[in-house]
Protein backbone atom coordinates (compact mmCIF):
# COMPACT_ATOMS: atom_id res chain seq x y z
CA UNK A 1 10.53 11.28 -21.64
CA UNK A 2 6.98 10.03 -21.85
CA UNK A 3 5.82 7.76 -19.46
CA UNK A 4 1.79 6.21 -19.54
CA UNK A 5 1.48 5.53 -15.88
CA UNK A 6 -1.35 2.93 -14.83
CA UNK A 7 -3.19 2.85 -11.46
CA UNK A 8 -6.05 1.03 -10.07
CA UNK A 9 -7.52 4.12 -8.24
CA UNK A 10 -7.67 7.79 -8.43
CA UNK A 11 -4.10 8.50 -6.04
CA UNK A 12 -5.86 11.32 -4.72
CA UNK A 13 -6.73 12.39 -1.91
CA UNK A 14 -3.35 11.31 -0.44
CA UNK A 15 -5.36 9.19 2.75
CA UNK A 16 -4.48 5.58 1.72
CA UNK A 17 -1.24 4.00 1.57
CA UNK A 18 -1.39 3.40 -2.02
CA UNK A 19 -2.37 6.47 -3.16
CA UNK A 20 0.19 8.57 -0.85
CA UNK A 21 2.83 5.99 -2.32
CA UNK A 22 1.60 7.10 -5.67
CA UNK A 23 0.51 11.02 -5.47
CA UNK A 24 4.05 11.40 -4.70
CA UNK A 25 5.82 9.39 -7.57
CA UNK A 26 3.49 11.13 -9.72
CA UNK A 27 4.87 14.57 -8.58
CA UNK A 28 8.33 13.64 -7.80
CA UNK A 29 8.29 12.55 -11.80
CA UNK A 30 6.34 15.70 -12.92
CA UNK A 31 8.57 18.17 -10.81
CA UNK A 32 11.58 16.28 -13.00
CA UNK A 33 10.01 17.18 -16.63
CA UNK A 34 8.43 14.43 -17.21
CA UNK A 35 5.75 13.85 -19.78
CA UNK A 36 2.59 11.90 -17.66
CA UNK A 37 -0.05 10.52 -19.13
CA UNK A 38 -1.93 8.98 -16.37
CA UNK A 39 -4.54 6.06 -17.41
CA UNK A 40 -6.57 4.67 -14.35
CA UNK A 41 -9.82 2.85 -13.16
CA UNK A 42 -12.30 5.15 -11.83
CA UNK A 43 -15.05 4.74 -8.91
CA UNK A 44 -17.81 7.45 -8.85
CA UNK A 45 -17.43 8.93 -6.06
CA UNK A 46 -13.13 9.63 -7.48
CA UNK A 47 -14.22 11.74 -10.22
CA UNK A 48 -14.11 15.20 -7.92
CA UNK A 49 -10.44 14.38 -7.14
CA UNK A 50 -9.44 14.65 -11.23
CA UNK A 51 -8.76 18.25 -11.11
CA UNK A 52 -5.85 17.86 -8.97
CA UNK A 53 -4.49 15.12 -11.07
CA UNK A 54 -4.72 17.22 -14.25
CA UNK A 55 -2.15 19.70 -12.67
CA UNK A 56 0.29 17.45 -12.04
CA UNK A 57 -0.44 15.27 -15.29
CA UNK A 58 -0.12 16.08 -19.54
CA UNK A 59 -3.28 14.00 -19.76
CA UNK A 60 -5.74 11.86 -18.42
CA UNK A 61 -7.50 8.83 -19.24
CA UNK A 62 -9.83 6.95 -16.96
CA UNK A 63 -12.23 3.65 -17.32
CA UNK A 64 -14.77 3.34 -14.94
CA UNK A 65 -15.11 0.35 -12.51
CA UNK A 66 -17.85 -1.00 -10.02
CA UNK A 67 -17.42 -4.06 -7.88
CA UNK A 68 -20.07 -6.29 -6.68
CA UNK A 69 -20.07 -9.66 -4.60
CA UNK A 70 -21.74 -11.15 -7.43
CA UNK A 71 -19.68 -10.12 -9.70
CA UNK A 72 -16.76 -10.97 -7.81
CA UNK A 73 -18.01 -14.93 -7.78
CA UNK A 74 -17.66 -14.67 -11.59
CA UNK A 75 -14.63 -13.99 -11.84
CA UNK A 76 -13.55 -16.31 -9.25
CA UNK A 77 -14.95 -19.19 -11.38
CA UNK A 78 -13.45 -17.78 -14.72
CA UNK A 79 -10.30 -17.68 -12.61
CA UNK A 80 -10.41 -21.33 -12.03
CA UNK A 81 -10.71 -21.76 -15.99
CA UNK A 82 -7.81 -19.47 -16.87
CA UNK A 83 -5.81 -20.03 -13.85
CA UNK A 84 -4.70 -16.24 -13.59
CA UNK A 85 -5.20 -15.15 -10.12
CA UNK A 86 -8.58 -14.17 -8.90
CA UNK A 87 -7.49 -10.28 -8.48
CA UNK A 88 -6.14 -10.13 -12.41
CA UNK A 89 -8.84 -11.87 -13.82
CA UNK A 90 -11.15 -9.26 -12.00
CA UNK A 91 -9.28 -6.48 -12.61
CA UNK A 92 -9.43 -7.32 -16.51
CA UNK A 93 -10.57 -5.00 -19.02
CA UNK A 94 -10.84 -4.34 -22.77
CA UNK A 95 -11.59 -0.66 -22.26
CA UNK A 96 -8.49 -0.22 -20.63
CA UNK A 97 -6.41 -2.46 -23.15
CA UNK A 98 -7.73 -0.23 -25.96
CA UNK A 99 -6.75 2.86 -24.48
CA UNK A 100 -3.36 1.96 -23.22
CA UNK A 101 -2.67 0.68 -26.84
CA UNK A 102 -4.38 3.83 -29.04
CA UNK A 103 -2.01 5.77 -27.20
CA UNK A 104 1.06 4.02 -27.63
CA UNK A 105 0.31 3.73 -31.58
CA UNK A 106 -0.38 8.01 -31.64
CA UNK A 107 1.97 8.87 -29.61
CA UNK A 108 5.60 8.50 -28.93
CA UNK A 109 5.50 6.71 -25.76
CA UNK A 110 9.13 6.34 -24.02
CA UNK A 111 7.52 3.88 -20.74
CA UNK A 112 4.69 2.49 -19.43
CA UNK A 113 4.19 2.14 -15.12
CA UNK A 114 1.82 0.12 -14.16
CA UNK A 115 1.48 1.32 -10.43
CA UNK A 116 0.24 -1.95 -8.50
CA UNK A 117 -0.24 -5.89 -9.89
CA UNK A 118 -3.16 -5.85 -11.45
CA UNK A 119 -2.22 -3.40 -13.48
CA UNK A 120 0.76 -5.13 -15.10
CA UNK A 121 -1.65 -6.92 -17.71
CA UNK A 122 -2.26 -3.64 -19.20
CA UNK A 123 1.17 -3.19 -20.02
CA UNK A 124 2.22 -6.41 -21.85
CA UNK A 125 2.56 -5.86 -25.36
CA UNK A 126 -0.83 -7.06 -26.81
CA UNK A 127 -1.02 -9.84 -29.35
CA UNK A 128 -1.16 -9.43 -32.88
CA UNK A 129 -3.98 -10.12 -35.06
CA UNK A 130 -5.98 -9.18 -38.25
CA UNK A 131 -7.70 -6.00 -36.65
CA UNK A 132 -4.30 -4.33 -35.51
CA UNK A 133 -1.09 -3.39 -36.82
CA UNK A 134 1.69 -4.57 -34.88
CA UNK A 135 3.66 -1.78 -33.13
CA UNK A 136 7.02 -2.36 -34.01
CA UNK A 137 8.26 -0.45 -30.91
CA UNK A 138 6.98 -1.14 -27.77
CA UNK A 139 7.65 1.11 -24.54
CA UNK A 140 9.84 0.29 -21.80
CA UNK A 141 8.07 -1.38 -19.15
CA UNK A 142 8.44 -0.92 -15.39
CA UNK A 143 6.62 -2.25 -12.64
CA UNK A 144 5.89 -0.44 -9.41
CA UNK A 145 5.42 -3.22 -6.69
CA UNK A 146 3.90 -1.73 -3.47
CA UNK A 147 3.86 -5.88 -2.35
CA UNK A 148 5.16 -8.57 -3.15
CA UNK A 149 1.27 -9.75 -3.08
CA UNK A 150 1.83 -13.38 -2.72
CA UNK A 151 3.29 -13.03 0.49
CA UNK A 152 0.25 -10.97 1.43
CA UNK A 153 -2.11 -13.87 1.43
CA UNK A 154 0.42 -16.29 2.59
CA UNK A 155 0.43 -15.25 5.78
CA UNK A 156 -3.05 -14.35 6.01
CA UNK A 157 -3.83 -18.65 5.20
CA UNK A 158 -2.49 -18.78 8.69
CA UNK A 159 -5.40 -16.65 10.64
CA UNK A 160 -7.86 -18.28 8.71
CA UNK A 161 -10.83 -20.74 9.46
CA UNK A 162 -9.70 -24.01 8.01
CA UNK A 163 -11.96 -24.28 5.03
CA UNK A 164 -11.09 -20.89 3.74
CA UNK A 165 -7.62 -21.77 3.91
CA UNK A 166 -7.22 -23.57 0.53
CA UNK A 167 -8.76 -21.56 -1.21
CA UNK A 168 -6.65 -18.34 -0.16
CA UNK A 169 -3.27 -20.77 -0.59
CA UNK A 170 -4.50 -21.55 -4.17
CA UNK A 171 -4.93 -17.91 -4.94
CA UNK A 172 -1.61 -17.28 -3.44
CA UNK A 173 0.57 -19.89 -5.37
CA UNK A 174 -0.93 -18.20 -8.74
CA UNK A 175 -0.32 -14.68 -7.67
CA UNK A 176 3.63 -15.99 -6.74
CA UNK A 177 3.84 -17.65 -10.57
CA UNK A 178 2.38 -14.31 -11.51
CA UNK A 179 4.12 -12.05 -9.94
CA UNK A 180 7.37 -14.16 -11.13
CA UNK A 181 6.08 -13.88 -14.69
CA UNK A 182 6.25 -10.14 -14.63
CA UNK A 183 9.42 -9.98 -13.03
CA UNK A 184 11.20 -11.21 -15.59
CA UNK A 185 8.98 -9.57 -18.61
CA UNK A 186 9.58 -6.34 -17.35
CA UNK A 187 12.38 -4.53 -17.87
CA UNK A 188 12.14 -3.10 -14.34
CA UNK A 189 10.32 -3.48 -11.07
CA UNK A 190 10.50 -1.49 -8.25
CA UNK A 191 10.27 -2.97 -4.94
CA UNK A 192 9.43 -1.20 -1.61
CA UNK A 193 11.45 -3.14 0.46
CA UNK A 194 14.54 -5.37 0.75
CA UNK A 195 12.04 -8.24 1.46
CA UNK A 196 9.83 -7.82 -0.78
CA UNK A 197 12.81 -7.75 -3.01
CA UNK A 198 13.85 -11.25 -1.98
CA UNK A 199 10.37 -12.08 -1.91
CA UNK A 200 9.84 -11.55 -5.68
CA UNK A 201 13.27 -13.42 -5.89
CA UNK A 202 11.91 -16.29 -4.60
CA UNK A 203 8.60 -16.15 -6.54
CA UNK A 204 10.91 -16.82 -9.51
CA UNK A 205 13.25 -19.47 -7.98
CA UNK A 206 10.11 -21.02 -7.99
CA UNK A 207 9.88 -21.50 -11.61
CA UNK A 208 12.99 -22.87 -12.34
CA UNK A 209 14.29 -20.09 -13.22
CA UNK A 210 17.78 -18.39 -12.58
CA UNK A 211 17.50 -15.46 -10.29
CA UNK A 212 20.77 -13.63 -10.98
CA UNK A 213 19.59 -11.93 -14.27
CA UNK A 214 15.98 -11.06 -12.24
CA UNK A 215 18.62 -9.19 -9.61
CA UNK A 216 19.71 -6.70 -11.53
CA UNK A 217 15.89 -5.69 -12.50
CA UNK A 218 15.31 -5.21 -8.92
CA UNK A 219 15.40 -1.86 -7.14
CA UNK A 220 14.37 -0.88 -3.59
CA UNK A 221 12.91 2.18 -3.65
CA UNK A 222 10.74 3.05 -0.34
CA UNK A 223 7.64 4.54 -0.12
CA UNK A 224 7.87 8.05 0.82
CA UNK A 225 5.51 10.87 2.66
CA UNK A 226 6.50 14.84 2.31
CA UNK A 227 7.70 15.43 5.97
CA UNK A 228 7.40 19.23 4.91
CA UNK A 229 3.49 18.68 4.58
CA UNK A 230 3.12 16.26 7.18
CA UNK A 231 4.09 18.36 10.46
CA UNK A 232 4.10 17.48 14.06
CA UNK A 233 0.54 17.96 15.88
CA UNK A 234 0.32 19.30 19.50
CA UNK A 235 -1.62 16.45 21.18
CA UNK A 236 -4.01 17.05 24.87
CA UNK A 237 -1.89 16.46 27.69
CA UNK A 238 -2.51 13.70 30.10
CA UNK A 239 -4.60 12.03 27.09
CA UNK A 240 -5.74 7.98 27.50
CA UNK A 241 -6.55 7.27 24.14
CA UNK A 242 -5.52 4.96 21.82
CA UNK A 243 -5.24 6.01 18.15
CA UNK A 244 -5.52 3.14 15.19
CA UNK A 245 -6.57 3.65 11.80
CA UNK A 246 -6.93 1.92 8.45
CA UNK A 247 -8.19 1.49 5.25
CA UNK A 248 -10.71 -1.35 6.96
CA UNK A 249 -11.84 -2.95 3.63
CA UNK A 250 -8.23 -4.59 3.19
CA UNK A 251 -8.13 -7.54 5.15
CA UNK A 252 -4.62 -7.33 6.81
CA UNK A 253 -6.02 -3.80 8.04
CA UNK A 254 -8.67 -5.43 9.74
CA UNK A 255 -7.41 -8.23 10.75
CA UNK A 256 -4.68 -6.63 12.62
CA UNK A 257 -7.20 -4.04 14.19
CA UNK A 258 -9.79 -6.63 15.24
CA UNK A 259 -6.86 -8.19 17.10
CA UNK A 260 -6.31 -5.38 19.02
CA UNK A 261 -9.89 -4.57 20.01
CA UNK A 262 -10.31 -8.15 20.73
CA UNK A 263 -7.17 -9.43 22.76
CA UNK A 264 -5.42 -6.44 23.43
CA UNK A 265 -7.42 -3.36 24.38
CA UNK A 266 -9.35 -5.68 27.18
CA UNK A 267 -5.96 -6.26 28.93
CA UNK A 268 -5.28 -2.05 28.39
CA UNK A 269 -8.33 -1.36 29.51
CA UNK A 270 -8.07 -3.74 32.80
CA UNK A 271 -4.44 -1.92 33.65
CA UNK A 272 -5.76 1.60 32.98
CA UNK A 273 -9.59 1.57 32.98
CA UNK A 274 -9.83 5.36 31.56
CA UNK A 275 -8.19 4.32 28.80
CA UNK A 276 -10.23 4.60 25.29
CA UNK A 277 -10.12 3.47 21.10
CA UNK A 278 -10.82 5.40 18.48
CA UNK A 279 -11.02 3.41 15.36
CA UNK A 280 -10.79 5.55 12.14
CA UNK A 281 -11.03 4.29 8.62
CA UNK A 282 -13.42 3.45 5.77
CA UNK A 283 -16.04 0.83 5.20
CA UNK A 284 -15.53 -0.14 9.08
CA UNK A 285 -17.04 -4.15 9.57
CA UNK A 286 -19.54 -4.90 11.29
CA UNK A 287 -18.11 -6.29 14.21
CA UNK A 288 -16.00 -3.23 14.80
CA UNK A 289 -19.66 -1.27 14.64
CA UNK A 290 -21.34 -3.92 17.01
CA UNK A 291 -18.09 -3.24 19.75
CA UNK A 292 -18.54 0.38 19.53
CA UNK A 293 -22.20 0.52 20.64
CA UNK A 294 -21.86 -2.39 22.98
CA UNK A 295 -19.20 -0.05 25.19
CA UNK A 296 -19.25 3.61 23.66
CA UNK A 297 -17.93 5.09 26.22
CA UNK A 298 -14.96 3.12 25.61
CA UNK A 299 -14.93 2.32 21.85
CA UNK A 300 -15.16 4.56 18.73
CA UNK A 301 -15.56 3.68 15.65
CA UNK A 302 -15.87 7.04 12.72
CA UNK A 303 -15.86 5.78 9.09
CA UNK A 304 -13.86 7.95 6.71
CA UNK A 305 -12.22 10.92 8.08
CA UNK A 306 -11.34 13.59 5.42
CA UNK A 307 -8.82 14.74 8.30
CA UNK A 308 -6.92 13.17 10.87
CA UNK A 309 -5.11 15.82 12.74
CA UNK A 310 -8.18 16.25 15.32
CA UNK A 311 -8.02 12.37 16.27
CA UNK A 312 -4.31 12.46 16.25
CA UNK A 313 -4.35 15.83 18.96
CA UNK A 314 -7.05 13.99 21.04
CA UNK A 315 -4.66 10.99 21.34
CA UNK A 316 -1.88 9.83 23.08
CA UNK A 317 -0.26 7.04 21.21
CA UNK A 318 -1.19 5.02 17.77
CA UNK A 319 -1.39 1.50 17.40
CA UNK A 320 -0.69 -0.27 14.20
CA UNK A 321 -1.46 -4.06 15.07
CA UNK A 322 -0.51 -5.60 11.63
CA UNK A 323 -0.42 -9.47 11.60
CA UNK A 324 -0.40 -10.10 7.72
CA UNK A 325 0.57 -7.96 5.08
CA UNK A 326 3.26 -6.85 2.61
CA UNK A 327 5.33 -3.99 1.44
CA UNK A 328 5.77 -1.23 4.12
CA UNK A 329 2.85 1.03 6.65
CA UNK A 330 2.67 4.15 5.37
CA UNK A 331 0.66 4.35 8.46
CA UNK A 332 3.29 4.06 10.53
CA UNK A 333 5.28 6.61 8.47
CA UNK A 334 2.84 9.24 8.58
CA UNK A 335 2.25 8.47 12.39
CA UNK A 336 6.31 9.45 12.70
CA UNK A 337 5.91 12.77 10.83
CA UNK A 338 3.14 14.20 12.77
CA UNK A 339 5.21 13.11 15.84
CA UNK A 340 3.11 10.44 17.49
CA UNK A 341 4.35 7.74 19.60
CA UNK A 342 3.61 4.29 18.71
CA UNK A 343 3.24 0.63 19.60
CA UNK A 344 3.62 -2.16 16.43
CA UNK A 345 4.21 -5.44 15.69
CA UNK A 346 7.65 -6.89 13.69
CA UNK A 347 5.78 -7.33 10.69
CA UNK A 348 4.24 -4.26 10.81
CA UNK A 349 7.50 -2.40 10.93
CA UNK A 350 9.03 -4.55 8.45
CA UNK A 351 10.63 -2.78 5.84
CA UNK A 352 11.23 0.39 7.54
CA UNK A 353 14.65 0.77 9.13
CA UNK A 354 13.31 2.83 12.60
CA UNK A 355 15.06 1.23 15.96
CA UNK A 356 12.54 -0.62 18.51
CA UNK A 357 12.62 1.51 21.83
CA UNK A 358 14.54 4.52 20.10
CA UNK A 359 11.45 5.48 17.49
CA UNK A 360 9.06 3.05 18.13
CA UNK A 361 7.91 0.22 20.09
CA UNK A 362 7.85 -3.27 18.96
CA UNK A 363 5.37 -6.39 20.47
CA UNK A 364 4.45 -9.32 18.98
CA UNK A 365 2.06 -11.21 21.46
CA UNK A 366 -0.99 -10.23 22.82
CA UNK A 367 0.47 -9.66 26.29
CA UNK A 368 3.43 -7.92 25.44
CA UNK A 369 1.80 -5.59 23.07
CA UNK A 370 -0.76 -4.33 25.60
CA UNK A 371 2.22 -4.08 27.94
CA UNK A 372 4.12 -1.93 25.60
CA UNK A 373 0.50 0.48 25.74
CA UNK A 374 0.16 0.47 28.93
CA UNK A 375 3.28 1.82 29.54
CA UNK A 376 3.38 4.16 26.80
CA UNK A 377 -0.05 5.54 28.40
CA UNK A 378 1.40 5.98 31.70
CA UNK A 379 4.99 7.12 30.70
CA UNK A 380 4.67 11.05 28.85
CA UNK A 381 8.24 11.46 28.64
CA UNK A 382 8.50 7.96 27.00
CA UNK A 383 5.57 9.34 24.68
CA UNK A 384 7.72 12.54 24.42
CA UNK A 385 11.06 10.61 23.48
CA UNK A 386 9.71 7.89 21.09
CA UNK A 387 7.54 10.93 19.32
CA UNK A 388 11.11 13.58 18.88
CA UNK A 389 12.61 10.16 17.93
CA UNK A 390 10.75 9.06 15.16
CA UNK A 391 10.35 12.52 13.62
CA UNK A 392 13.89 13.10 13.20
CA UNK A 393 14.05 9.19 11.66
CA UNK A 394 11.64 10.27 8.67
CA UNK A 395 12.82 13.05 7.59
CA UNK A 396 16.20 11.99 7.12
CA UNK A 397 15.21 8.09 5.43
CA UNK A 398 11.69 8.85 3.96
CA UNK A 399 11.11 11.86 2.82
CA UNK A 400 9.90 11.53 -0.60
CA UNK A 401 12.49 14.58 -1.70
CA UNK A 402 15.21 12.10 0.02
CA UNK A 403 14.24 8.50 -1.15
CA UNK A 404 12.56 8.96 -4.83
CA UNK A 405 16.21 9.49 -6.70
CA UNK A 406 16.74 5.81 -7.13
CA UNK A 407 13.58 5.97 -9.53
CA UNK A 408 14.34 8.39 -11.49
CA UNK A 409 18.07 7.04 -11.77
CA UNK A 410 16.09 3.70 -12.88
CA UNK A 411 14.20 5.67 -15.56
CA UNK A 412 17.01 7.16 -17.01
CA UNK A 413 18.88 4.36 -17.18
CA UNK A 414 17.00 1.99 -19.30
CA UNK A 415 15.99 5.24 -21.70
CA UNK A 416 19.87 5.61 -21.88
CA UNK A 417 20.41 1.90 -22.82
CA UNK A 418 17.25 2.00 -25.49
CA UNK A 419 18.25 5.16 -27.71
């Protein structure tokens, strides 16, 4: 089988939640037989990273893509002309179109992925007209949902400023009819989690629309990490920091973090003063920066880091302080294979079946959540328990070796039912 598999970013380096989501469907599907052609947007800096794609993939295909704030203001207001959501409108391109459909008409092309919602335009069957032929065949279409993205910015309306807030709500109720729309032209989606599941449900409830045929082109299939990769690391005894880390561009990411360094950590810090932050992740804000040299013997704040295990061995517990947001943590996944206690919140644990107290520990308020730190801190055979725990947990439910079967069952399912 051929699949043409669409992403937004290079999925490599594994050190995002997307891309680890996606580096290992691409493998699981390559270590299967499958043909992969891999068509994706490309930053700059992505284009050292192509090598390891090309061993996994037949081909490669990739269209370059820059974002700008000024750009990003014209697409809002084209947005508001088209009504498509903000994110497709800005994610649009013809370069990408023409590739995705040259292929399909030179090739025989059994299904096209499109990892991710923007990406779903690209795999619509494009409309006829004088300067193409019409394809008489068009591939199978399945849709890899890491969120169910309207959800995403629902809850984020909530921790707004009030005059942000309908703007985010409009862009939300157009991403739900979206998301609804390709539900139902797609002859599968994949969904991370039983709520996202319901929540794409919903999207088409919505729209007057009977959700019993949309069931059936629904499949939970968890994101996965390779436990065999992703060992345990021996942390410093007696250690009082406090691990969190993020890609800090996304807003839930930050949001969630500047939480914690705002109304939480003060509270830690007044229960165990030698306790410390270290805040890793990309394109950190400014606020975060400000904290860091306002108390640094306290607070730090590193960027990027190509590698985590020396934060992780320096620490004694992670935090992932998630107030908004979709789909499941990868974060949180990762922080179980390498054997790390942690503290979260319910939606941050959503859509991973782990047991509050047994693998992990679970706050929701301010108060409570520094609680649960401060004990963890003070407690090393809690740390010990909660870190043997969770270890165990993924390797049975989430390695990728484990989970990824329902995918490929999906795949050759609908091939079955179309030859």
């Amino acid at each position: 089988m051929h699949i043409v598999f669409l992403t937004q970013i290079i999925p490599y380096p594994p050190d995002a939640g997307p891309k680890v989501k996606t580096w290992h469907v691409l493998r699981y599907l390559a270590d299967l037989g499958y043909k992969i052609t891999l068509v994706s947007f490309m930053r700059p800096e992505e284009e050292p990273y192509l090598g390891a794609l090309r061993e996994v993939c037949t081909s490669l295909h990739t269209v370059p893509i820059r974002r700008s704030r000024i750009n990003d203001a014209g697409y809002w207001a084209l947005s508001q002309l088209t009504r498509r959501p903000f994110l497709v409108e800005r994610d649009d391109s013809r370069q990408m179109r023409r590739i995705i459909r040259t292929i399909v008409e030179t090739e025989q092309v059994d299904f096209i992925h499109a990892d991710q919602l923007t990406m779903a335009q690209f795999a619509l069957p494009p409309q006829t007209n004088g300067s193409h032929r019409k394809i008489e065949r068009w591939p199978a279409l399945i849709f890899d949902a890491h969120n169910a993205v309207w959800t995403i910015l629902d809850r984020m309306v909530q921790n707004m400023p009030w005059f942000i807030r309908p703007v985010v709500a409009l862009e939300a109720h157009r991403i739900k009819q979206y998301e609804a729309m390709i539900v139902q032209q797609f002859d599968h989606t994949l969904a991370v989690t039983e709520i996202d599941h319901q929540a794409l449900k919903q999207a088409v409830a919505v729209q007057n629309s009977s959700t019993a045929a949309v069931d059936q082109k629904i499949t939970v299939v968890p994101i996965a990490v390779n436990t065999s990769l992703l060992q345990p690391v021996p942390r410093v005894v007696d250690s009082k920091n406090i691990l969190t880390l993020g890609t800090l561009h996304y807003p839930p990411n930050a949001d969630g973090i500047r939480w914690f360094l705002t109304e939480v950590f003060p509270q830690v810090r007044q229960a165990v003063p030698e306790a410390t932050l270290t805040i890793v992740g990309k394109n950190p804000p400014q606020d975060f920066l400000l904290a860091a040299s306002q108390n640094p013997d306290a607070i730090q704040v590193t960027g990027y880091a190509p590698e985590l295990e020396p934060y992780i061995q320096r620490a004694a517990l992670m935090v992932v302080p998630v107030r908004a947001g979709g789909g499941m943590r990868v974060r949180i996944l990762e922080a179980f294979s390498r054997a790390i206690p942690g503290v979260t919140t319910t939606i941050g644990l959503e859509g991973i079946d782990a047991v509050p107290e047994r693998d992990v520990l679970v706050k929701d308020t301010e108060k409570d959540f520094a609680g649960a730190v401060i004990r963890l801190l003070r407690e090393k055979n809690l740390q010990a328990q909660l870190a043997a725990n969770s270890r165990t947990f993924v390797e049975t439910h989430y390695d990728w070796q484990v989970v990824l079967g329902k995918m490929d069952a999906v795949y050759r399912n609908i091939y079955q039912s179309r030859t």
